[in-house]
N, C-alpha and C. Protein backbone atom coordinates (compact mmCIF):
# COMPACT_ATOMS: atom_id res chain seq x y z
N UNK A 1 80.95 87.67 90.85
CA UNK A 1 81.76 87.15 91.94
C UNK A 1 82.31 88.32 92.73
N UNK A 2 82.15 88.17 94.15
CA UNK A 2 82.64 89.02 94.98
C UNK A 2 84.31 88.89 95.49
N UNK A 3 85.85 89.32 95.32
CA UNK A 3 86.66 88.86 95.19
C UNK A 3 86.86 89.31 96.61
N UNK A 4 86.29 90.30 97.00
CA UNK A 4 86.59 90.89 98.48
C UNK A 4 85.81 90.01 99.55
N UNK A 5 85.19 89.32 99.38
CA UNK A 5 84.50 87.83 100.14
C UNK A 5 85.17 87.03 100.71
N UNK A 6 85.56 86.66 101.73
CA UNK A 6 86.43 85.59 102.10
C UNK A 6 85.56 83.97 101.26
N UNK A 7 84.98 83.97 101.84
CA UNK A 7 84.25 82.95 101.67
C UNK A 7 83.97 82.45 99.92
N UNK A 8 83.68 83.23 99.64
CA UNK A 8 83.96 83.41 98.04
C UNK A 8 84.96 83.45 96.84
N UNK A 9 86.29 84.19 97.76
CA UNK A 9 87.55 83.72 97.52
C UNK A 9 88.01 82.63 97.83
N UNK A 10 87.62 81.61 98.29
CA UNK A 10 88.21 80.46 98.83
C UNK A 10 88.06 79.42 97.97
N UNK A 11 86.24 79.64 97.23
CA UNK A 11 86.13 78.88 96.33
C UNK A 11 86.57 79.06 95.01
N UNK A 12 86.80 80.56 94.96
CA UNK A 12 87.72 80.81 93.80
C UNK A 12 88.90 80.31 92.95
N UNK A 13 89.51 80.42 94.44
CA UNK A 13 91.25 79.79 94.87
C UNK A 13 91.66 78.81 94.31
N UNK A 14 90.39 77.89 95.01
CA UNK A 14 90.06 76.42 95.14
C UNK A 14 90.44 75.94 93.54
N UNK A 15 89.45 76.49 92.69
CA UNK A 15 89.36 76.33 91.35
C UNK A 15 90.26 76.89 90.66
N UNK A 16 91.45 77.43 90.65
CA UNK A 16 92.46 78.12 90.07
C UNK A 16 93.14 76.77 90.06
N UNK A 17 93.49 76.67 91.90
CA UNK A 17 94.34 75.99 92.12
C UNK A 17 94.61 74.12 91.25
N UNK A 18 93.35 73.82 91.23
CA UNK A 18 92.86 72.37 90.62
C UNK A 18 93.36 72.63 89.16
N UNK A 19 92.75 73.78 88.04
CA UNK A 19 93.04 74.20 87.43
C UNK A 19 94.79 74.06 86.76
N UNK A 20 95.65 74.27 88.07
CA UNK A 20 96.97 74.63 87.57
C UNK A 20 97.14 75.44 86.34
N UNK A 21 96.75 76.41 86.01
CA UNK A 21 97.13 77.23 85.12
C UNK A 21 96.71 78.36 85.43
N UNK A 22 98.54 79.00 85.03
CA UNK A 22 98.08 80.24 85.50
C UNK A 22 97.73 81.64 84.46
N UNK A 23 97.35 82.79 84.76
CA UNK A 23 97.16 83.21 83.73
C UNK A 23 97.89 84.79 83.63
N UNK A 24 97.30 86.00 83.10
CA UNK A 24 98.05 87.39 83.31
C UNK A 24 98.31 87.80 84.75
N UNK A 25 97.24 87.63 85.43
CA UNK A 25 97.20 88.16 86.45
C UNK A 25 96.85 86.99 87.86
N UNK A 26 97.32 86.10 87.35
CA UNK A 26 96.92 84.70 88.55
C UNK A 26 98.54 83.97 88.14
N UNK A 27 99.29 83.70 89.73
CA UNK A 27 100.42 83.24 89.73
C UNK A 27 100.49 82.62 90.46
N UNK A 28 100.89 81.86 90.66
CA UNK A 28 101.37 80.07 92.02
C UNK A 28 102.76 80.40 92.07
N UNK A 29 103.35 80.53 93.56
CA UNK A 29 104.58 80.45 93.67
C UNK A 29 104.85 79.65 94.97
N UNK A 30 105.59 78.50 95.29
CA UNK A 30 105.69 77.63 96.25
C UNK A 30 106.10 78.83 97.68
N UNK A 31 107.01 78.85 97.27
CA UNK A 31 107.31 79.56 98.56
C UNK A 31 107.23 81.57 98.26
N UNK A 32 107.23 82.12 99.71
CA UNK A 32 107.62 83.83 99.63
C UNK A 32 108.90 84.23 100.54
N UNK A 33 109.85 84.13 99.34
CA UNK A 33 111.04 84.29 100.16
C UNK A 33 111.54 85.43 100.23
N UNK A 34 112.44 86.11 101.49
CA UNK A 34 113.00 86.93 101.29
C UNK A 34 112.19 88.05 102.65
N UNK A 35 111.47 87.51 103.19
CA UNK A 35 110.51 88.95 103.80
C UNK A 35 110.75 87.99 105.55
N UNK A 36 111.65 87.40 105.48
CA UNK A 36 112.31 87.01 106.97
C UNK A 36 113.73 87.32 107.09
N UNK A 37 114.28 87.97 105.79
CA UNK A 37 115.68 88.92 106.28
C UNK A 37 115.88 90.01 106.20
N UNK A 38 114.72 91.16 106.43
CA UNK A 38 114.87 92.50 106.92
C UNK A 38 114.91 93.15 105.44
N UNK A 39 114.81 94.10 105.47
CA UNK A 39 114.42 95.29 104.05
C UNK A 39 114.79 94.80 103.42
N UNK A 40 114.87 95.18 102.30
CA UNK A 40 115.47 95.20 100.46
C UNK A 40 116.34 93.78 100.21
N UNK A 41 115.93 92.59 100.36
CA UNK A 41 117.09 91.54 99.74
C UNK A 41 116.21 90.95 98.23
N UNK A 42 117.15 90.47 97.70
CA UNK A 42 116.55 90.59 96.22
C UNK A 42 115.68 90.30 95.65
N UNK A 43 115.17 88.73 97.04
CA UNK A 43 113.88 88.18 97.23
C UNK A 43 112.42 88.91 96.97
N UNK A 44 112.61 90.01 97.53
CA UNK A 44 111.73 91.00 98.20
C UNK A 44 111.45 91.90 96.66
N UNK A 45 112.65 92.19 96.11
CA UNK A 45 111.87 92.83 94.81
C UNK A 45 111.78 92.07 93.93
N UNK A 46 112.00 90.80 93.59
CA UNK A 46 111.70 90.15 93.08
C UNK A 46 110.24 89.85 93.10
N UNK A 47 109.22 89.87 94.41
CA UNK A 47 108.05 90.14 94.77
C UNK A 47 107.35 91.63 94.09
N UNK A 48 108.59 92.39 94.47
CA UNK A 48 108.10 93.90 93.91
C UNK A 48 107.85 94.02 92.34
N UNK A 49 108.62 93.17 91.80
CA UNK A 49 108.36 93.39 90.56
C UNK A 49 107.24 92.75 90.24
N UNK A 50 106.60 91.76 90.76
CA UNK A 50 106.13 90.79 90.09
C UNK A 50 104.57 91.97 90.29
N UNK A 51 104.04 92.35 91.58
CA UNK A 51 103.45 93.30 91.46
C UNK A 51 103.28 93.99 90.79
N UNK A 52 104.44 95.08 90.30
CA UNK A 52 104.11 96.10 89.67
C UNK A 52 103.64 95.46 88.57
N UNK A 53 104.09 94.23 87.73
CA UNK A 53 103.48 93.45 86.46
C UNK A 53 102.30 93.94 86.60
N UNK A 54 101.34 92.78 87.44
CA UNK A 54 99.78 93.07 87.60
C UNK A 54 99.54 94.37 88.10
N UNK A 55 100.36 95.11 88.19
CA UNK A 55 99.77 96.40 88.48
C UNK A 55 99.33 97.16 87.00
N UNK A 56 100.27 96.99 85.99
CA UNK A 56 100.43 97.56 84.91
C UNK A 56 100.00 96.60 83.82
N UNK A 57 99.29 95.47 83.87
CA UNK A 57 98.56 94.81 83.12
C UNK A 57 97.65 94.71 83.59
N UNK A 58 96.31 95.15 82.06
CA UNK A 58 95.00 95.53 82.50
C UNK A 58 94.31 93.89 82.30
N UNK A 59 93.81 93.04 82.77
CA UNK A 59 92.67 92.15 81.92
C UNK A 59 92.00 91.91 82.97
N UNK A 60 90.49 91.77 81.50
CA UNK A 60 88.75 91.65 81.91
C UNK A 60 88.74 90.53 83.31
N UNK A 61 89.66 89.68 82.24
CA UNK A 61 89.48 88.29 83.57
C UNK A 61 89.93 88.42 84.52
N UNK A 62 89.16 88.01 85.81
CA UNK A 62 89.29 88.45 87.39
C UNK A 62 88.60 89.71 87.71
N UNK A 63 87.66 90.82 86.86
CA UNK A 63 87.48 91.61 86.81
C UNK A 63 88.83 93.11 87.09
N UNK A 64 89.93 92.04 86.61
CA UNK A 64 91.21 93.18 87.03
C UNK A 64 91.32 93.02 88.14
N UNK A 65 91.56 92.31 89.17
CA UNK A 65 91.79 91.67 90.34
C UNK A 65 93.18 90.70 89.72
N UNK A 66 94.17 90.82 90.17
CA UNK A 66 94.98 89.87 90.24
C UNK A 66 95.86 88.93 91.60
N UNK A 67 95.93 87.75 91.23
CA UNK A 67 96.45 87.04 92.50
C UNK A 67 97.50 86.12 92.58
N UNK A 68 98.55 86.36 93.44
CA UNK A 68 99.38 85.65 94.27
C UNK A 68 99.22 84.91 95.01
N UNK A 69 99.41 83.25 94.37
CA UNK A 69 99.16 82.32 95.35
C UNK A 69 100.31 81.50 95.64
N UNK A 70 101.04 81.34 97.34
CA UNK A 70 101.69 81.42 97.47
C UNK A 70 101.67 79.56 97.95
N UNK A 71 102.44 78.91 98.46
CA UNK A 71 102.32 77.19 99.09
C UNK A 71 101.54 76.72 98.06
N UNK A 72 101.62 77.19 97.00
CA UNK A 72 100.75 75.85 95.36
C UNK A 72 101.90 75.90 94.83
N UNK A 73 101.95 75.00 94.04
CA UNK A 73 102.71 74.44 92.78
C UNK A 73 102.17 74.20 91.72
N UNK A 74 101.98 74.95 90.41
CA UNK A 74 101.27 74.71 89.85
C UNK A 74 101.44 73.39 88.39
N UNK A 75 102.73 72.85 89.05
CA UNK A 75 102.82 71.55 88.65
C UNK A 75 101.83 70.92 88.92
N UNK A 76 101.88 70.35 89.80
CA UNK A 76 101.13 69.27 90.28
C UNK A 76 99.70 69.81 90.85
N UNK A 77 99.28 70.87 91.22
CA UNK A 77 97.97 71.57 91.86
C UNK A 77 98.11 71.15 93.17
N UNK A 78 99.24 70.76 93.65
CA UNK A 78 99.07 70.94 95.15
C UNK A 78 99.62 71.80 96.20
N UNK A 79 99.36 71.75 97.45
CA UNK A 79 99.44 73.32 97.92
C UNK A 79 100.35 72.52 99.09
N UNK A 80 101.25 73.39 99.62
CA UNK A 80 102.07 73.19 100.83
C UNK A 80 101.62 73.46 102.04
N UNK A 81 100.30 74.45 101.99
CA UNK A 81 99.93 75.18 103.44
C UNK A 81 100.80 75.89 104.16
N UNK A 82 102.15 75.70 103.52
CA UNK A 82 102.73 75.95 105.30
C UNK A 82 104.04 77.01 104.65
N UNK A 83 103.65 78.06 104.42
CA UNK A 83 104.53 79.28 104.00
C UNK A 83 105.38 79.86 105.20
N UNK A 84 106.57 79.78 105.67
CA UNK A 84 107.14 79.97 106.69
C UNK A 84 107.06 80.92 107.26
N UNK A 85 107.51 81.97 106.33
CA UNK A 85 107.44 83.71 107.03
C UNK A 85 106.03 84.05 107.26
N UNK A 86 104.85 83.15 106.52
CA UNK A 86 103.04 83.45 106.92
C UNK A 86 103.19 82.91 108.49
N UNK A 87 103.67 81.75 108.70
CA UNK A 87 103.23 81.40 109.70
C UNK A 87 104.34 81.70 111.53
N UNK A 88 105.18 82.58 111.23
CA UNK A 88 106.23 83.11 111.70
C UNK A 88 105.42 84.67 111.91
N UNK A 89 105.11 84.99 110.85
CA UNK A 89 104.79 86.86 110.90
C UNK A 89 103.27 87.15 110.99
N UNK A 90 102.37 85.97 110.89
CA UNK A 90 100.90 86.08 110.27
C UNK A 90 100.94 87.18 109.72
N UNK A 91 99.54 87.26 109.03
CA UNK A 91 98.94 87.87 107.79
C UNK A 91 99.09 89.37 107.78
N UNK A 92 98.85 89.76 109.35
CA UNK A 92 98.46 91.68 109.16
C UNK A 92 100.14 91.93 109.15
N UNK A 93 101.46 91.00 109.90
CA UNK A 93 102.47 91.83 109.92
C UNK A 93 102.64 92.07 108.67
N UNK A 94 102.59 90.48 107.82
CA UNK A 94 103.45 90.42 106.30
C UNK A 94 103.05 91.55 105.43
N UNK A 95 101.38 91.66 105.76
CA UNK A 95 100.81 92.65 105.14
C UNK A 95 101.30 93.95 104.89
N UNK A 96 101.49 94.31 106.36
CA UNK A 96 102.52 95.99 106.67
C UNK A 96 103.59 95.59 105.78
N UNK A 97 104.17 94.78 106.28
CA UNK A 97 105.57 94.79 105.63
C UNK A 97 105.81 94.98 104.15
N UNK A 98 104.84 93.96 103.53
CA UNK A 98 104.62 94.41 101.70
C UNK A 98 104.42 95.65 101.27
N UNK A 99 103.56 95.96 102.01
CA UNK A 99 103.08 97.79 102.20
C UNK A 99 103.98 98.48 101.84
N UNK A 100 104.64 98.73 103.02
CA UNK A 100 106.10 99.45 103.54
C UNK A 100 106.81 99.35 102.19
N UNK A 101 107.07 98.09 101.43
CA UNK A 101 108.28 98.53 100.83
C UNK A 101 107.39 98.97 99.15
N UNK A 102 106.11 98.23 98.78
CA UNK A 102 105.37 98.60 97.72
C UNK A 102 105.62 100.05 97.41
N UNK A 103 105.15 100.77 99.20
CA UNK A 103 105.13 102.51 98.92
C UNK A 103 106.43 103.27 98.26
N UNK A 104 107.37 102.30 98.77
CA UNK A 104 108.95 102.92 98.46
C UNK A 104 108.85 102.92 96.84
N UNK A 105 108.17 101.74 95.96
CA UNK A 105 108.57 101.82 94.96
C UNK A 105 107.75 101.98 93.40
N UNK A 106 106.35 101.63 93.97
CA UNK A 106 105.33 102.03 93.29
C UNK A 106 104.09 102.79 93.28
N UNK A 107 103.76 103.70 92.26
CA UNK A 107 103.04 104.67 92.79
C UNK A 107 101.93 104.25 91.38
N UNK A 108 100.59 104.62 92.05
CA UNK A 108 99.76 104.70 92.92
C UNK A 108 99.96 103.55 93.43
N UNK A 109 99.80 103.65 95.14
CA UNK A 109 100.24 101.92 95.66
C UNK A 109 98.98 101.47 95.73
N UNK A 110 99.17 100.06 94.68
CA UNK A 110 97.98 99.25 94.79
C UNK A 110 97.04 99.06 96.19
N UNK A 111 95.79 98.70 96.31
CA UNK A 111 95.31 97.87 97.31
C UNK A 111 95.37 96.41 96.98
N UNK A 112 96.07 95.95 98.09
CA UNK A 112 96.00 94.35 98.52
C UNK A 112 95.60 93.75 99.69
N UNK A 113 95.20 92.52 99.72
CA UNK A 113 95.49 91.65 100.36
C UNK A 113 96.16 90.96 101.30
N UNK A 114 96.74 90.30 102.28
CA UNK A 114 97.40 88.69 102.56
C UNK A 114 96.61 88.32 103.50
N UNK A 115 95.69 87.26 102.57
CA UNK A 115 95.15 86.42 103.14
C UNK A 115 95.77 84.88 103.21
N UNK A 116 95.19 84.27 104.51
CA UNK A 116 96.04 83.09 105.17
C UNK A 116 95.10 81.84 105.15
N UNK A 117 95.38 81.20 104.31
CA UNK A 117 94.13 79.92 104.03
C UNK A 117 94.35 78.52 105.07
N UNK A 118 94.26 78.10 105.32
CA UNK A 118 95.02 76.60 106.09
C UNK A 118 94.28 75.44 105.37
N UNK A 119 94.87 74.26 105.81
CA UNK A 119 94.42 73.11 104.96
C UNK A 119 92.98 72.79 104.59
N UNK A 120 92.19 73.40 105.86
CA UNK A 120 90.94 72.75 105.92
C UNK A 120 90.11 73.94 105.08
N UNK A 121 90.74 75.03 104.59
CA UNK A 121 90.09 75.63 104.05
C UNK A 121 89.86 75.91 102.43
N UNK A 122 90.90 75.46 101.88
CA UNK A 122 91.13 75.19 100.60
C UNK A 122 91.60 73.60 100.56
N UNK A 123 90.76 72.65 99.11
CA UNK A 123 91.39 71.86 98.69
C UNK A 123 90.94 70.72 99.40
N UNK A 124 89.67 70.90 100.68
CA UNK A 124 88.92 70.13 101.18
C UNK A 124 88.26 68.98 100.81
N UNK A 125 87.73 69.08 99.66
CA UNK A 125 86.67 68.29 98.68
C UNK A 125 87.57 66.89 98.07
């Protein structure tokens, strides 16, 4: 599996998400709060930490790829679509912005992601 694939990640997603379970390095969190009130609120490292986790836990599964999925619940396997600060900041600002503060606090700074799914693209079937 190619994880750097859009197209491939989607169906990935897809199947996590149905799934509801999460695992070392695969997390569902309804909302991403905290990155619509400016630097450091507790929100924000609360994100930071959760990173550095999968940064510092190794597993086979995902090929060591780990993921943050953000508008699921992994109660129920359903997804909200509609993440506020995603759709306020789209993908490349939030992106910088995670960046920005990752560099402040973890070293080597991971490579990531934020990718922006919409309804019709996950959860279709």
């Amino acid at each position: 599996m190619n994880y750097e694939d859009p197209d491939q990640l989607k169906v990935f997603l897809e199947h996590r998400i149905r799934e509801k379970s999460e695992k070392d390095k695969l997390d569902f969190k309804r909302e991403l709060l905290g990155w619509d009130k400016g630097e450091s609120s507790a929100e924000q490292f609360n994100l930071l930490r959760l990173i550095n986790a999968f940064v510092n836990t190794f597993s086979r599964e995902f090929d060591d790829y780990g993921f943050l999925i953000f508008g699921a619940d992994k109660s129920d396997g359903k997804v909200a679509f509609d993440v506020p600060v995603l759709r306020t900041k789209g993908s490349d600002k939030l992106q910088s912005e995670i960046a920005n503060q990752v560099r402040k606090y973890i070293y080597p700074v991971p490579r990531f992601e934020v990718y922006d799914f919409t309804e019709g693209d996950l959860l279709s079937r």
